[in-house]
C-alpha atoms as a PDB file:
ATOM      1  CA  UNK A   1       0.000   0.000   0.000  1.00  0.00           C
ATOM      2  CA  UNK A   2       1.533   3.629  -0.882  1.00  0.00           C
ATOM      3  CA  UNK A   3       0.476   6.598   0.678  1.00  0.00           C
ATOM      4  CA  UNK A   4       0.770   9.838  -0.812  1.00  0.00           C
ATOM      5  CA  UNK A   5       1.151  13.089   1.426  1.00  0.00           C
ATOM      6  CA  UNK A   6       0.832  16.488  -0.647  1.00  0.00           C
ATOM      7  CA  UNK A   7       1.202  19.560   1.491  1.00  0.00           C
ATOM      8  CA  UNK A   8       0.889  23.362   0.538  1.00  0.00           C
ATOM      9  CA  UNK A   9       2.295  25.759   3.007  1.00  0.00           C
ATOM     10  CA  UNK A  10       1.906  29.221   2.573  1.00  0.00           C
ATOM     11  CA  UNK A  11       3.924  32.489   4.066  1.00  0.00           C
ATOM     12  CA  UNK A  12       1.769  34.591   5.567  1.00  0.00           C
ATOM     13  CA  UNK A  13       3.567  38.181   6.993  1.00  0.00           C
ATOM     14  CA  UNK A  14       1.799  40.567   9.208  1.00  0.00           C
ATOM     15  CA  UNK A  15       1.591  43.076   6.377  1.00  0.00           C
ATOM     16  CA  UNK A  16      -0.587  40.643   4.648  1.00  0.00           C
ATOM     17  CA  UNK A  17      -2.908  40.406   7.240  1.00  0.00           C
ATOM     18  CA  UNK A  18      -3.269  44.260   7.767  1.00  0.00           C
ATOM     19  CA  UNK A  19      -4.489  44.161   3.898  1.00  0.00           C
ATOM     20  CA  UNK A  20      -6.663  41.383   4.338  1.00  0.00           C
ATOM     21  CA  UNK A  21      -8.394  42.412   7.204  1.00  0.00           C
ATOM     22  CA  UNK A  22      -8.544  46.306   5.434  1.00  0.00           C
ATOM     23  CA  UNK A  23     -10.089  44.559   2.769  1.00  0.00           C
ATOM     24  CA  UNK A  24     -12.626  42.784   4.724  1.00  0.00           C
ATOM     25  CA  UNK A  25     -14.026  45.969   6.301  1.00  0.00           C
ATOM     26  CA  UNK A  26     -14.756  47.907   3.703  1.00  0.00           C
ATOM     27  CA  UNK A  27     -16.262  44.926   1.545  1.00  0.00           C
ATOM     28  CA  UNK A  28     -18.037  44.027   4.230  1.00  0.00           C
ATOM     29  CA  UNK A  29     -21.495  46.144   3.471  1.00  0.00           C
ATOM     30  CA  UNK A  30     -21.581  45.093  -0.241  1.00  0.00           C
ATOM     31  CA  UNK A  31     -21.119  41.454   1.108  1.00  0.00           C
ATOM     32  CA  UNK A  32     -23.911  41.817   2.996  1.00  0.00           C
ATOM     33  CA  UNK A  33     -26.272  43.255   0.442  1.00  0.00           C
ATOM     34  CA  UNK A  34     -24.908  40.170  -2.387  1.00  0.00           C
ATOM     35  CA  UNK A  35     -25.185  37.187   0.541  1.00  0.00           C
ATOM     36  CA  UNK A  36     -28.757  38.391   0.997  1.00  0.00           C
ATOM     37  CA  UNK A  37     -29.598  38.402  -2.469  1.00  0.00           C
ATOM     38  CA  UNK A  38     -28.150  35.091  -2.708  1.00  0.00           C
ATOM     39  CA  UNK A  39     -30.422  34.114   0.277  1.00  0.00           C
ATOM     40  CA  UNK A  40     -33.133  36.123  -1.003  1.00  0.00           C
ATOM     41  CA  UNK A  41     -35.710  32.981  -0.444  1.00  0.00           C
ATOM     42  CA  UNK A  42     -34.820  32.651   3.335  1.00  0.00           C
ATOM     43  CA  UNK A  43     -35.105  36.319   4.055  1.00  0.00           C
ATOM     44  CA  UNK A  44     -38.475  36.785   2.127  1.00  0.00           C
ATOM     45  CA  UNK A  45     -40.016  34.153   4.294  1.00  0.00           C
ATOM     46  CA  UNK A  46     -38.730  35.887   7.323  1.00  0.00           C
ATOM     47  CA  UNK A  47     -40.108  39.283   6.019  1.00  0.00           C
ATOM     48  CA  UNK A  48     -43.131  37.880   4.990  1.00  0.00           C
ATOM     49  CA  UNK A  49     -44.319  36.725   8.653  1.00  0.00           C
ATOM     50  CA  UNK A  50     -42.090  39.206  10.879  1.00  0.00           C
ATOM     51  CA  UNK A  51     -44.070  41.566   8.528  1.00  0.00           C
ATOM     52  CA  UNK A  52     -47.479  39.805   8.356  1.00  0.00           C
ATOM     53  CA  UNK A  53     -47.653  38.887  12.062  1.00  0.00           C
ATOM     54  CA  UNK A  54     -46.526  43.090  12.735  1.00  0.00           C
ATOM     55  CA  UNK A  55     -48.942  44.259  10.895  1.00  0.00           C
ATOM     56  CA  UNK A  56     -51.907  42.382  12.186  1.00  0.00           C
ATOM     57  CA  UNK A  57     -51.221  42.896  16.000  1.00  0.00           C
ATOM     58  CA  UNK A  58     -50.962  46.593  15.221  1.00  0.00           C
ATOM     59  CA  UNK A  59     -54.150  46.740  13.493  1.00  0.00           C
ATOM     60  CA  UNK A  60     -56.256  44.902  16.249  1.00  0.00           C
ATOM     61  CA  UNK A  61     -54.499  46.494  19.055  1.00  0.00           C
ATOM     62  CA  UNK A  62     -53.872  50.178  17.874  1.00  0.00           C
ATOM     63  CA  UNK A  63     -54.915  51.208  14.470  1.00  0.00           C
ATOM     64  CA  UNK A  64     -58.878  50.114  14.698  1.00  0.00           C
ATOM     65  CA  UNK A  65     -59.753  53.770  16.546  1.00  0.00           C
ATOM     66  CA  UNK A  66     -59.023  55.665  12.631  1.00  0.00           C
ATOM     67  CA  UNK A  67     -59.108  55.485   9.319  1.00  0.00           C
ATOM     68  CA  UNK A  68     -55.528  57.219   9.328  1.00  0.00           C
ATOM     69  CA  UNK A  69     -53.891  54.701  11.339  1.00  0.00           C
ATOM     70  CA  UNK A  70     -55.108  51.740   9.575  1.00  0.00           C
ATOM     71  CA  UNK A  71     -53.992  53.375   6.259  1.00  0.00           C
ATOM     72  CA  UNK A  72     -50.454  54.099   7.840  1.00  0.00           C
ATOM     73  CA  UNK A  73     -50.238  50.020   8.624  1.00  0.00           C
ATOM     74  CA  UNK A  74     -52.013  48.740   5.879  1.00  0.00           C
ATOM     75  CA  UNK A  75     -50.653  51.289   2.670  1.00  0.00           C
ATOM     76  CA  UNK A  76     -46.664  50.172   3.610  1.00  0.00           C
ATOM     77  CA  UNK A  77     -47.206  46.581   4.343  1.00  0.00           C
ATOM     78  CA  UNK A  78     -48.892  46.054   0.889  1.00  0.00           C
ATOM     79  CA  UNK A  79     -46.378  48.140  -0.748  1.00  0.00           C
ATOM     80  CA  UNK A  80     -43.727  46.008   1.095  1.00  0.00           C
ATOM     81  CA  UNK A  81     -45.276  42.893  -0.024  1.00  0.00           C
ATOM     82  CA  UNK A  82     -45.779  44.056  -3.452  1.00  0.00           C
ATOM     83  CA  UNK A  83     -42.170  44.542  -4.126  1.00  0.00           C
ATOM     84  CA  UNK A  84     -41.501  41.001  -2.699  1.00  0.00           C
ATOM     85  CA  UNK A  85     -43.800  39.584  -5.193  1.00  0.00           C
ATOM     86  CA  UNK A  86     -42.374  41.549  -7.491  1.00  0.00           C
ATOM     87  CA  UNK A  87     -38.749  39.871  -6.931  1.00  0.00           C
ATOM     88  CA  UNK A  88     -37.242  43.211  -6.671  1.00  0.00           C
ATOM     89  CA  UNK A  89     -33.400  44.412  -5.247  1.00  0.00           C
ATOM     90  CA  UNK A  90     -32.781  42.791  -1.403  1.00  0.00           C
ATOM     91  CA  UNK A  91     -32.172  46.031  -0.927  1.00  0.00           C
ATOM     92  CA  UNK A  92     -35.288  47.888  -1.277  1.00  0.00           C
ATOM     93  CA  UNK A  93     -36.870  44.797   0.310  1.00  0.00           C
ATOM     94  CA  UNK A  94     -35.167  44.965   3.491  1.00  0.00           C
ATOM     95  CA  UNK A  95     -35.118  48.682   4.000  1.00  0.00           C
ATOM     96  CA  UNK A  96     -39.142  48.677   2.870  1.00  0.00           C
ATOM     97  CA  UNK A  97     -39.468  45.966   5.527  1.00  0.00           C
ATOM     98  CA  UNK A  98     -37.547  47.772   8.107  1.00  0.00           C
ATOM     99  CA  UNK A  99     -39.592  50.906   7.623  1.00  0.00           C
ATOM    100  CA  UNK A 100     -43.127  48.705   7.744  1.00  0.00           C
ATOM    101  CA  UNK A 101     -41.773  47.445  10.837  1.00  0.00           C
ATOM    102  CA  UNK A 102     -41.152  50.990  12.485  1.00  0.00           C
ATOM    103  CA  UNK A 103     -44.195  52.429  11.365  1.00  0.00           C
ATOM    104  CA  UNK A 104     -46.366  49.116  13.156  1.00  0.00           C
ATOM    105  CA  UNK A 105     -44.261  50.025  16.421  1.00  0.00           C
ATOM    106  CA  UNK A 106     -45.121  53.644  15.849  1.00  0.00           C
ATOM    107  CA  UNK A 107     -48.666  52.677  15.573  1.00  0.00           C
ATOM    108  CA  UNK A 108     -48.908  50.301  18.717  1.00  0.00           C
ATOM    109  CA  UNK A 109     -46.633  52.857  20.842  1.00  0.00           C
ATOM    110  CA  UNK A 110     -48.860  55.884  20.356  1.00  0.00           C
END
């Protein structure tokens, strides 16, 4: 029986790692933005009930008294949803989402 070891060894100096880790920083926000459009499935099913169980408690407990407030929950989720069925940029997802969010707090705050 013969055995074959192959080994690689690479030289790695402390400049090198300054760069790297440089480099990692200020990739690090359009990483973010392409590993959630790769992931774009997972997140949209998180949206959809973070967003869809948000918007319903905020309706029933704080937006039933007027019109206004039920149009400040309801207008934003559907527009939110709308651009997820619409397969739109992660981007504009998320920071629809996050706004949708707010407002529901807003609504069930005040």
């Amino acid at each position: 029986m013969e055995t074959t070891i192959q080994s690689q060894q690479a030289n790695v100096s402390a400049r090198d790692v300054k760069a790297v880790s440089i480099e990692v920083k200020t990739n690090s926000i359009s990483d973010f933005w392409k590993n959630a459009e790769f992931n774009r499935f997972g997140i949209i099913a998180f949206i959809v009930v973070i967003i869809a169980c948000m918007g319903g408690i905020s309706v029933a407990f704080g937006a039933m008294s007027d019109t206004f407030e039920l149009a400040m929950v309801a207008i934003p989720t559907m527009i939110s949803l709308a651009f997820i069925l619409s397969v739109a940029p992660m981007r504009l997802i998320i920071w629809s989402s996050a706004i949708v969010v707010l407002l529901d707090l807003l609504i069930l705050v005040f």
